[in-house]
PDB file of N, CA and C in Angstrom:
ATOM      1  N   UNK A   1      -4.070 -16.110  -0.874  1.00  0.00           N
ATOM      2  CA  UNK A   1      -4.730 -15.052  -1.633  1.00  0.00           C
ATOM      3  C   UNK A   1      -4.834 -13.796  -0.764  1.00  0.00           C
ATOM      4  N   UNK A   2      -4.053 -12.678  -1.142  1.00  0.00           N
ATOM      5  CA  UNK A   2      -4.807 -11.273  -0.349  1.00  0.00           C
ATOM      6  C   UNK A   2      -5.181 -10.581  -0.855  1.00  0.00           C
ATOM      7  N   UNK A   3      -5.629  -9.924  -0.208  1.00  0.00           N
ATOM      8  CA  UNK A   3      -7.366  -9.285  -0.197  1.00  0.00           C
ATOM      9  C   UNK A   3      -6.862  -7.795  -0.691  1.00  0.00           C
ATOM     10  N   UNK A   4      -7.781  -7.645  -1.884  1.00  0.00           N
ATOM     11  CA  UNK A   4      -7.396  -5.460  -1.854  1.00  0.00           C
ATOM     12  C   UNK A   4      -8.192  -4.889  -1.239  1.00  0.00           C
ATOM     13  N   UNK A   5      -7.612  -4.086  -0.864  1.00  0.00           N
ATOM     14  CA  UNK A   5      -8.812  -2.865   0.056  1.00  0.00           C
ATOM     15  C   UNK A   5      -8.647  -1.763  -1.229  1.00  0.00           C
ATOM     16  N   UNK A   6      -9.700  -0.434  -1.466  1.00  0.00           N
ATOM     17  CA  UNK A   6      -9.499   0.482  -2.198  1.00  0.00           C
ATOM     18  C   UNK A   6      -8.733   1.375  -1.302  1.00  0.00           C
ATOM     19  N   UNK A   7      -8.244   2.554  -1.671  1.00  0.00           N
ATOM     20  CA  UNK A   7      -7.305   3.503  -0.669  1.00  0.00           C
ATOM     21  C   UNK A   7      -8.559   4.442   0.355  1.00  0.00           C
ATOM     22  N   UNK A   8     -10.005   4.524  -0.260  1.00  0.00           N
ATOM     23  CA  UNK A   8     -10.504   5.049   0.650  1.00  0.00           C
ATOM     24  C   UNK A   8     -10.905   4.621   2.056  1.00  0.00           C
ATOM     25  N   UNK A   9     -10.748   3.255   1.829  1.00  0.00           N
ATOM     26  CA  UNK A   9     -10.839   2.626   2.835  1.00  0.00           C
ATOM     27  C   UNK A   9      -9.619   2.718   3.950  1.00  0.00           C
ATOM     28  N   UNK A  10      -8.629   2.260   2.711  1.00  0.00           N
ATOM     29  CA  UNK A  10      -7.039   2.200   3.847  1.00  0.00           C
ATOM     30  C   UNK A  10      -7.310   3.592   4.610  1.00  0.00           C
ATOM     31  N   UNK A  11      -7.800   4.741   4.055  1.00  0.00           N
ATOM     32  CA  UNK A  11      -7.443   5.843   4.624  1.00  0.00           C
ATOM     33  C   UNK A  11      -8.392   6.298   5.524  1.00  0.00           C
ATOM     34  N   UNK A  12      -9.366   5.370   5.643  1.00  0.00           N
ATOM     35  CA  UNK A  12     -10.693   5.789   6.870  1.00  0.00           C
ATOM     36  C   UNK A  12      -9.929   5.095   7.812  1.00  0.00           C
ATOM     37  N   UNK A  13      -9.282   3.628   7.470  1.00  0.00           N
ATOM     38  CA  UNK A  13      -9.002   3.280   8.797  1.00  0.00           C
ATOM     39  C   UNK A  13      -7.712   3.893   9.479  1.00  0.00           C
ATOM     40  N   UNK A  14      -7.141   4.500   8.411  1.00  0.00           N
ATOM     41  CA  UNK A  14      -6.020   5.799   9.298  1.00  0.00           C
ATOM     42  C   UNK A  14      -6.444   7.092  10.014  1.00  0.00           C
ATOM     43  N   UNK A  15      -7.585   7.502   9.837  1.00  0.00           N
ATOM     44  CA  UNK A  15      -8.329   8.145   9.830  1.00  0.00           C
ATOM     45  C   UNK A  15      -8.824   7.731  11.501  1.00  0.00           C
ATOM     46  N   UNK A  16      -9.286   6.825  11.421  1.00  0.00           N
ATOM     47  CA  UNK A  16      -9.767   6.339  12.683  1.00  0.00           C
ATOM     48  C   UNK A  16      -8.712   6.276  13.898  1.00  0.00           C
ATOM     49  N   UNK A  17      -7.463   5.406  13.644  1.00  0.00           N
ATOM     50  CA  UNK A  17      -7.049   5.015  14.087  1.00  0.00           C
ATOM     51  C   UNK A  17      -6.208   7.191  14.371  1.00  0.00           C
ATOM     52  N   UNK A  18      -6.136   7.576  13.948  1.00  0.00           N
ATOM     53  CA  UNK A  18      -5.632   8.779  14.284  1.00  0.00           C
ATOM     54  C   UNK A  18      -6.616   9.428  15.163  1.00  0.00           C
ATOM     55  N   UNK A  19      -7.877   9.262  15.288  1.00  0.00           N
ATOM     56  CA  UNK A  19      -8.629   9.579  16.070  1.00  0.00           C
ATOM     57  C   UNK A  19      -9.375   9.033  17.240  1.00  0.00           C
ATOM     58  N   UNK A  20      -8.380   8.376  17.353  1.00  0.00           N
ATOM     59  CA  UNK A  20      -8.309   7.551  19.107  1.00  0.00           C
ATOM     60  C   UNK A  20      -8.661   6.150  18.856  1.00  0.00           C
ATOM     61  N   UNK A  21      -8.858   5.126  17.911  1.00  0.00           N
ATOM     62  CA  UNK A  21      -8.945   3.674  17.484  1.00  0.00           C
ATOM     63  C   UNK A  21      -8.322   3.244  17.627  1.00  0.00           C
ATOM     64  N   UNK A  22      -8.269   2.163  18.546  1.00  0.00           N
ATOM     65  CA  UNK A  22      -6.712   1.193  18.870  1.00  0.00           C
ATOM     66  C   UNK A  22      -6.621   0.186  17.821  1.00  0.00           C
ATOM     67  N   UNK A  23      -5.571  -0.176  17.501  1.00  0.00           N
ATOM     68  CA  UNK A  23      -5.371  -1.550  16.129  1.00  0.00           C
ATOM     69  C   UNK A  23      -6.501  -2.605  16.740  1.00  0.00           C
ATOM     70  N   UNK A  24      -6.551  -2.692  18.009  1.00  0.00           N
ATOM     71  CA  UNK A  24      -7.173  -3.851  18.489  1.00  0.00           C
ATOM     72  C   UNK A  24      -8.759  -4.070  17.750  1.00  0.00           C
ATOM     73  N   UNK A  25      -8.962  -2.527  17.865  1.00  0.00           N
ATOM     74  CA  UNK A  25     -10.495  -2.181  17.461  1.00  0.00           C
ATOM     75  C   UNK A  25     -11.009  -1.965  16.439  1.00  0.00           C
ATOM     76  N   UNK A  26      -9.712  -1.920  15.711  1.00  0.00           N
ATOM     77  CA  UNK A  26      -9.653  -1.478  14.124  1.00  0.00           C
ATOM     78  C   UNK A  26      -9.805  -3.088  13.441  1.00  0.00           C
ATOM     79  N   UNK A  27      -8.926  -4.118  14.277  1.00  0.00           N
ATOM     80  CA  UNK A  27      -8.620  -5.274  14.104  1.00  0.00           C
ATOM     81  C   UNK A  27     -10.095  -6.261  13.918  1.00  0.00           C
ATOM     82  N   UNK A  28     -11.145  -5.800  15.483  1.00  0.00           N
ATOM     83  CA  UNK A  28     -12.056  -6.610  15.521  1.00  0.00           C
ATOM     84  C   UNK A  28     -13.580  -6.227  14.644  1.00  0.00           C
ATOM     85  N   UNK A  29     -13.406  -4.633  14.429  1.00  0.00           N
ATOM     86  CA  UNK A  29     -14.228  -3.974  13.470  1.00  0.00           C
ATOM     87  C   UNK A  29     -14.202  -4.036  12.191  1.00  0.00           C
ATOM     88  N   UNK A  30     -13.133  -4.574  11.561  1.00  0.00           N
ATOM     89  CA  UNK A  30     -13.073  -3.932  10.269  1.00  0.00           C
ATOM     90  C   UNK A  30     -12.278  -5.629   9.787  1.00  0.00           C
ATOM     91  N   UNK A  31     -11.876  -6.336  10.274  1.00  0.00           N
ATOM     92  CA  UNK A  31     -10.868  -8.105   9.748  1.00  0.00           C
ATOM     93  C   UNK A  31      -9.863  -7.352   9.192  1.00  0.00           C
ATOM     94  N   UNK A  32      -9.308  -6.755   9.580  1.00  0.00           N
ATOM     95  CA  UNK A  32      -8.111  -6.296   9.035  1.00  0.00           C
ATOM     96  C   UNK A  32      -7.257  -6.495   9.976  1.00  0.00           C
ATOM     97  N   UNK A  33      -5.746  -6.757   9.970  1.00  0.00           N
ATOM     98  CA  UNK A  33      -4.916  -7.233  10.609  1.00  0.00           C
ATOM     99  C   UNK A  33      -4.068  -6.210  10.740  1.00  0.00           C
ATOM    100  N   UNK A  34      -3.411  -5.910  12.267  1.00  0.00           N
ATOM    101  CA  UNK A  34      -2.266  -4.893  12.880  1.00  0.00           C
ATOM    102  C   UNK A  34      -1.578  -4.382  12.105  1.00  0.00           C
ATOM    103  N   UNK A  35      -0.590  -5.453  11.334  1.00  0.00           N
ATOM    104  CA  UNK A  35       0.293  -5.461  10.442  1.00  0.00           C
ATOM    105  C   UNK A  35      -0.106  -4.169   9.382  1.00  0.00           C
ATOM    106  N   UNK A  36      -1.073  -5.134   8.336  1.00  0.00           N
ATOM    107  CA  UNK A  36      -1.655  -4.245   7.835  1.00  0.00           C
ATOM    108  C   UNK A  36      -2.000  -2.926   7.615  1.00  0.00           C
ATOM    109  N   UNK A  37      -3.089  -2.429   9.156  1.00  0.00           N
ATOM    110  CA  UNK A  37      -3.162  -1.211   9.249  1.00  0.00           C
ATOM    111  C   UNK A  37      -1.837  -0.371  10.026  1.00  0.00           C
ATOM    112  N   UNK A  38      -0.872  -1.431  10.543  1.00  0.00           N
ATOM    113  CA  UNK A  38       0.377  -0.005  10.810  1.00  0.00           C
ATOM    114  C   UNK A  38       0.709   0.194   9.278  1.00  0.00           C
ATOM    115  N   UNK A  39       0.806  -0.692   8.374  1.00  0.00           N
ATOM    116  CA  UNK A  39       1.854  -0.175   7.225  1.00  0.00           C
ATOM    117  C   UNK A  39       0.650   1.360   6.750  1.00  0.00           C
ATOM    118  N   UNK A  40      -0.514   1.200   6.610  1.00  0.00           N
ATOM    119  CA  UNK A  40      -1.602   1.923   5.758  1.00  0.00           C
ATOM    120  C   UNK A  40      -0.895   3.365   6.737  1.00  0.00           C
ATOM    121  N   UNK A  41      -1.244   3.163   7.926  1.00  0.00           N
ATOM    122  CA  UNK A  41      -0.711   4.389   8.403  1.00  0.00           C
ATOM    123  C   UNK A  41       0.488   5.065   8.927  1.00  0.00           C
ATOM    124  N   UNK A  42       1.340   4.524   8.220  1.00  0.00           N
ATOM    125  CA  UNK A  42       3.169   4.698   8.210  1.00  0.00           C
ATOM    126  C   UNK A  42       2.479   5.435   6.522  1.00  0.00           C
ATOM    127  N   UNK A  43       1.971   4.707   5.928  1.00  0.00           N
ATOM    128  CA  UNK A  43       2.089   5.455   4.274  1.00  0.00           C
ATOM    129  C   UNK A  43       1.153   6.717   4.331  1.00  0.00           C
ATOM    130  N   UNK A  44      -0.231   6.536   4.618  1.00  0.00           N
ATOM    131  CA  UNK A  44      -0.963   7.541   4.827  1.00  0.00           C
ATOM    132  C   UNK A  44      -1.479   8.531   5.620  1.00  0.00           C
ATOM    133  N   UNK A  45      -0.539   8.543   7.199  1.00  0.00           N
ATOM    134  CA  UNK A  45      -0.906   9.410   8.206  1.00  0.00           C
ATOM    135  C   UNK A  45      -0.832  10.739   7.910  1.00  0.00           C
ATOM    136  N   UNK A  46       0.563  11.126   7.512  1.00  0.00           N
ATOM    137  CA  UNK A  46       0.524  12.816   6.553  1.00  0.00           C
ATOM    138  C   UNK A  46      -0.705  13.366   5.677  1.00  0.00           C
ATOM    139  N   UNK A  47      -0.999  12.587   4.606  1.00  0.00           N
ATOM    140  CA  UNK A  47      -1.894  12.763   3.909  1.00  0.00           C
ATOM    141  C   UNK A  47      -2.997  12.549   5.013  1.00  0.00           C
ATOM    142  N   UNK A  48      -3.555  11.856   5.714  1.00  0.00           N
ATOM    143  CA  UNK A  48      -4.969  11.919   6.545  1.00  0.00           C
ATOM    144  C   UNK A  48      -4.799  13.131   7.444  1.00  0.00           C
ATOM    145  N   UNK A  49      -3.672  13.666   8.308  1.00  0.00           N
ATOM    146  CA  UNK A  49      -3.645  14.835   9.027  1.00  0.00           C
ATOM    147  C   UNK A  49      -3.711  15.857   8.402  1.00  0.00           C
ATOM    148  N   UNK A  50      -3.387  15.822   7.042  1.00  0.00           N
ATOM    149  CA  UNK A  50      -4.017  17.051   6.101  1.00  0.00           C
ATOM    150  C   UNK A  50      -5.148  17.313   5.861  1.00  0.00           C
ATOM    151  N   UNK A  51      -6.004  16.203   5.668  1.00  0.00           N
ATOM    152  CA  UNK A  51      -7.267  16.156   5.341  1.00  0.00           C
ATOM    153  C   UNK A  51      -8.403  15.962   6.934  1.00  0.00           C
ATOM    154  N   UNK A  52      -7.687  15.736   7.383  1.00  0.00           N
ATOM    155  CA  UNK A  52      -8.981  15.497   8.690  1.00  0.00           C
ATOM    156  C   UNK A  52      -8.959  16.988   9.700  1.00  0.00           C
ATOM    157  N   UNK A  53      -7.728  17.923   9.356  1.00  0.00           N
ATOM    158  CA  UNK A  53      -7.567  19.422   9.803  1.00  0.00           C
ATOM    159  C   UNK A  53      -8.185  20.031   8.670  1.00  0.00           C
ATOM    160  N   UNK A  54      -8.709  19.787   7.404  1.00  0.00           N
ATOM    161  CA  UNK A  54      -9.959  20.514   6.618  1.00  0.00           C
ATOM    162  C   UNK A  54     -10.953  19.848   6.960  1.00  0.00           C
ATOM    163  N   UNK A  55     -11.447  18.297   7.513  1.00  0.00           N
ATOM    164  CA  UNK A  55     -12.680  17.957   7.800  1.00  0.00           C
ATOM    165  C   UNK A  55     -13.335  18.291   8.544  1.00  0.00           C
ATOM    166  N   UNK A  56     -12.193  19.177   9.775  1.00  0.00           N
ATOM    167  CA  UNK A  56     -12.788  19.709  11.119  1.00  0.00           C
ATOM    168  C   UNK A  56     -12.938  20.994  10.736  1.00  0.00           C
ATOM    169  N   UNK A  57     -13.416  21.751  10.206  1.00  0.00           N
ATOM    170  CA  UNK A  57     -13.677  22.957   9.153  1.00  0.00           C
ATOM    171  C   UNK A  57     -15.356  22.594   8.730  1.00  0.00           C
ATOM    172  N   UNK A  58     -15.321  21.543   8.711  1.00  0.00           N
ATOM    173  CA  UNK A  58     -16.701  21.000   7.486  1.00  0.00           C
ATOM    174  C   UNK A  58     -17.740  20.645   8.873  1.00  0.00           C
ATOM    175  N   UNK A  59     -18.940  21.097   8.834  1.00  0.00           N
ATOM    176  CA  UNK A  59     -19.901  20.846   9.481  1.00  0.00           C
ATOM    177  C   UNK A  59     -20.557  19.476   9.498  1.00  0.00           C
ATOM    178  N   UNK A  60     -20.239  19.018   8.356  1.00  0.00           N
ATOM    179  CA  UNK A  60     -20.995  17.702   7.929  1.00  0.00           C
ATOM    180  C   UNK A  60     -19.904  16.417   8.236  1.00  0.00           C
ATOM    181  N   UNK A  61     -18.310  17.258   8.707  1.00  0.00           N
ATOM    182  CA  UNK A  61     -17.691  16.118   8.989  1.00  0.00           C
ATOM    183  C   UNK A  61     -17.965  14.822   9.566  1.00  0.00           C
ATOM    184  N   UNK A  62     -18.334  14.831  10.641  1.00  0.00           N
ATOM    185  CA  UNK A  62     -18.408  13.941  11.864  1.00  0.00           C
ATOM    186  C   UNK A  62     -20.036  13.247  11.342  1.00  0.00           C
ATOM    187  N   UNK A  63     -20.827  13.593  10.829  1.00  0.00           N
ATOM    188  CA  UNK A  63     -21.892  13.040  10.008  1.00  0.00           C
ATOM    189  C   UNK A  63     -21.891  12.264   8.664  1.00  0.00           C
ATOM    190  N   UNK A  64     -20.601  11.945   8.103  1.00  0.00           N
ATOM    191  CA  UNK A  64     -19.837  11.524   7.244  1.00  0.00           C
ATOM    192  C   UNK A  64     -19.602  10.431   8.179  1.00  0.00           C
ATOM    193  N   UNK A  65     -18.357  10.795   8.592  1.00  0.00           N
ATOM    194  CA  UNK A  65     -17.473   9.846   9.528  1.00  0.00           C
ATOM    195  C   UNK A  65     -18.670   8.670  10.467  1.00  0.00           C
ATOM    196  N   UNK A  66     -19.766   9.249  10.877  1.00  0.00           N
ATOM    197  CA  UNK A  66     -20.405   8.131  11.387  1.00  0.00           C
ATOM    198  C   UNK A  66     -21.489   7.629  10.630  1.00  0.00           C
ATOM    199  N   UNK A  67     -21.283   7.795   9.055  1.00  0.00           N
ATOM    200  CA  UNK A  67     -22.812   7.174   7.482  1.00  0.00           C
ATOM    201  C   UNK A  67     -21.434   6.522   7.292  1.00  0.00           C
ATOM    202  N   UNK A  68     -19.934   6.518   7.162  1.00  0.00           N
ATOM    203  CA  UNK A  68     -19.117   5.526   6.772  1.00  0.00           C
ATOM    204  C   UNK A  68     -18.831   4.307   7.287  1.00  0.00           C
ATOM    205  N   UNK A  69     -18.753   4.912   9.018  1.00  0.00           N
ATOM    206  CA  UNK A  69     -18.848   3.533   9.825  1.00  0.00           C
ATOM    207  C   UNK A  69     -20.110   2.965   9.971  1.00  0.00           C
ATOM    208  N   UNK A  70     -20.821   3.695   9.802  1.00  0.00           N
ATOM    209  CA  UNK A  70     -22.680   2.417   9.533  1.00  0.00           C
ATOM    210  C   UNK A  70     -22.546   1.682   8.674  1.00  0.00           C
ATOM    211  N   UNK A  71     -21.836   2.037   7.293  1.00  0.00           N
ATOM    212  CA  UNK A  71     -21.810   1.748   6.336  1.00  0.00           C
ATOM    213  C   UNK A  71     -20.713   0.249   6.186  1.00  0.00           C
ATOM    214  N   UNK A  72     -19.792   0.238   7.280  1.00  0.00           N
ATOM    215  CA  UNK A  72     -18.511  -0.284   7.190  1.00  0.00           C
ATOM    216  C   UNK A  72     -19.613  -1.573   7.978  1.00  0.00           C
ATOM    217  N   UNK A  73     -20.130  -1.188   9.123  1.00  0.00           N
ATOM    218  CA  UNK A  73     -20.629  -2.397   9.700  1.00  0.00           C
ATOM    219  C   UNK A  73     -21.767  -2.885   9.090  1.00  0.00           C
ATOM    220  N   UNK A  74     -22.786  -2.617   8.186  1.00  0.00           N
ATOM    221  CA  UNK A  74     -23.771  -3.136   7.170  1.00  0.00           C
ATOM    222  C   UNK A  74     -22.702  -4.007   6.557  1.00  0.00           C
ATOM    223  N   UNK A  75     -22.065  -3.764   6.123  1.00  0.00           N
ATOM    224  CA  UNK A  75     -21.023  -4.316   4.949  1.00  0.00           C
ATOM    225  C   UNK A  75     -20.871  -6.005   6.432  1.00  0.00           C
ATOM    226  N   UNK A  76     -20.094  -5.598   6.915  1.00  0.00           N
ATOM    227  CA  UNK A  76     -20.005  -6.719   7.750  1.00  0.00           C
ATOM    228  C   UNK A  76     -20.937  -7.672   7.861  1.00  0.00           C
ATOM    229  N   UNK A  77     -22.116  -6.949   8.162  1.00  0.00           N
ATOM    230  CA  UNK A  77     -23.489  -7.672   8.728  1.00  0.00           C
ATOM    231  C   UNK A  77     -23.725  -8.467   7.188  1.00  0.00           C
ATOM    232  N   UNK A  78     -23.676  -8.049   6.538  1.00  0.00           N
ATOM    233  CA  UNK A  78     -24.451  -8.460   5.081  1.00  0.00           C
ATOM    234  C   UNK A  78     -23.511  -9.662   4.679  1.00  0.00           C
ATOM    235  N   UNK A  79     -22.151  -9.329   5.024  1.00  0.00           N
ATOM    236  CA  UNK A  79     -21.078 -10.724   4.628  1.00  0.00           C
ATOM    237  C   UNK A  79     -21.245 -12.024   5.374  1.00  0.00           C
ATOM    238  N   UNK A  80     -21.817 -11.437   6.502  1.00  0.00           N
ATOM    239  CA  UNK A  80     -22.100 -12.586   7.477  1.00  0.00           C
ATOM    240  C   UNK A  80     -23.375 -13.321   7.312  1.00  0.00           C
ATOM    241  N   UNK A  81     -24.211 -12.408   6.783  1.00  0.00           N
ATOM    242  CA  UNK A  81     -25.478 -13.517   6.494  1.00  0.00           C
ATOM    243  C   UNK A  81     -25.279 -13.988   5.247  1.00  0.00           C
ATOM    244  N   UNK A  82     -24.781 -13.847   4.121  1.00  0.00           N
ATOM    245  CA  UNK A  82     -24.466 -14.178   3.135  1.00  0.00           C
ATOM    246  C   UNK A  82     -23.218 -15.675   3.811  1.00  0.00           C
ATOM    247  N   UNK A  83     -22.849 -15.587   4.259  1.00  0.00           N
ATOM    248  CA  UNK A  83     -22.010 -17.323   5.068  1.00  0.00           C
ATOM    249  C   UNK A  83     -22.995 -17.958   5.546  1.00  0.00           C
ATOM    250  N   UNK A  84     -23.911 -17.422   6.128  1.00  0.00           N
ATOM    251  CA  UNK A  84     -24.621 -18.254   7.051  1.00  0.00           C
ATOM    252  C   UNK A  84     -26.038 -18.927   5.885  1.00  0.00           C
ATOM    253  N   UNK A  85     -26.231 -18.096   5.130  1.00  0.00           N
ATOM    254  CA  UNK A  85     -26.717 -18.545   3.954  1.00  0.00           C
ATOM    255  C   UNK A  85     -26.470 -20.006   3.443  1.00  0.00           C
ATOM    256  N   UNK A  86     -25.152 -19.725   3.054  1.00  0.00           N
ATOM    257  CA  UNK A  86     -24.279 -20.525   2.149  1.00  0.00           C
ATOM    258  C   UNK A  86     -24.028 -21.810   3.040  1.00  0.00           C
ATOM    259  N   UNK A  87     -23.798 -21.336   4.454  1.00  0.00           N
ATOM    260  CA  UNK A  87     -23.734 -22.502   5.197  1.00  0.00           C
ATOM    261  C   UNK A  87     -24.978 -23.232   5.565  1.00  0.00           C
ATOM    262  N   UNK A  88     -26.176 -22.546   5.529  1.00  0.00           N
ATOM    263  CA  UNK A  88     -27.750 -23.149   5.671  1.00  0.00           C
ATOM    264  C   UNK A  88     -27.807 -24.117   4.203  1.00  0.00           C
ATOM    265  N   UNK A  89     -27.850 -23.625   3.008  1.00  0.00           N
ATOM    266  CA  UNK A  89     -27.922 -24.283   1.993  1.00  0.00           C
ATOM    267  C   UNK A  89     -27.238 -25.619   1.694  1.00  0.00           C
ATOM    268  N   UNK A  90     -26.366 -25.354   2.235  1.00  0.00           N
ATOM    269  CA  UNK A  90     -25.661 -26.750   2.565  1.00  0.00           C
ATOM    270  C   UNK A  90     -25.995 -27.578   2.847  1.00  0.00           C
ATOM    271  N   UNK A  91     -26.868 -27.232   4.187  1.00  0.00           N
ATOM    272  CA  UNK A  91     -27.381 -28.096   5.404  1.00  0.00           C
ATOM    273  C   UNK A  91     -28.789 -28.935   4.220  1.00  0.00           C
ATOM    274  N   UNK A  92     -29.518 -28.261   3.392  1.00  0.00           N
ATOM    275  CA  UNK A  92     -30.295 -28.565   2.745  1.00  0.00           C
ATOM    276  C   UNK A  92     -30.539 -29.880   1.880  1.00  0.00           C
ATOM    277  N   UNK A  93     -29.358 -30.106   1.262  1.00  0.00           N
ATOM    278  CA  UNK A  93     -29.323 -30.979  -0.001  1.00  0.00           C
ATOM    279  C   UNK A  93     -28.781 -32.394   1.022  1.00  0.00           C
TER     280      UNK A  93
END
């Protein structure tokens, strides 16, 4: 089974990874796999260097960019207690 990402996502993590993120980090931050994020940014690097040379224009850029990655790791945190949940309940019956 694989997994969809929406494109805003594919394109934060091009985004990132254009702004000094190694796959490695992209890899252990986000469960997304190398593979993966080279293809996202073979398709979407043009389009993100367009847009991240108007983000650096925007005052609120970089205040964005770090409410998305809070946002990216809540998401994480919340999937993980939601397993550990599921795996406690278990333990129950």
């Amino acid at each position: 089974m694989t997994k969809k990402y929406d494109i805003e996502f594919k394109k934060q993590l091009v985004h990132a990874y254009m702004q000094g993120t190694s796959y490695p980090q992209l890899e252990k931050e986000y469960g997304v796999a190398k593979s993966t994020i080279s293809g996202w940014v073979k398709k979407y690097s043009e389009e993100c260097r367009y847009t991240s040379k108007s983000q650096s224009d925007n005052p609120y850029a970089k205040e964005i960019h770090n409410l998305n990655k809070k946002i990216a790791e809540l998401e994480k945190e919340n999937l993980f207690l939601k397993k550990a949940a599921a795996f406690f309940a278990k333990g129950i019956d």
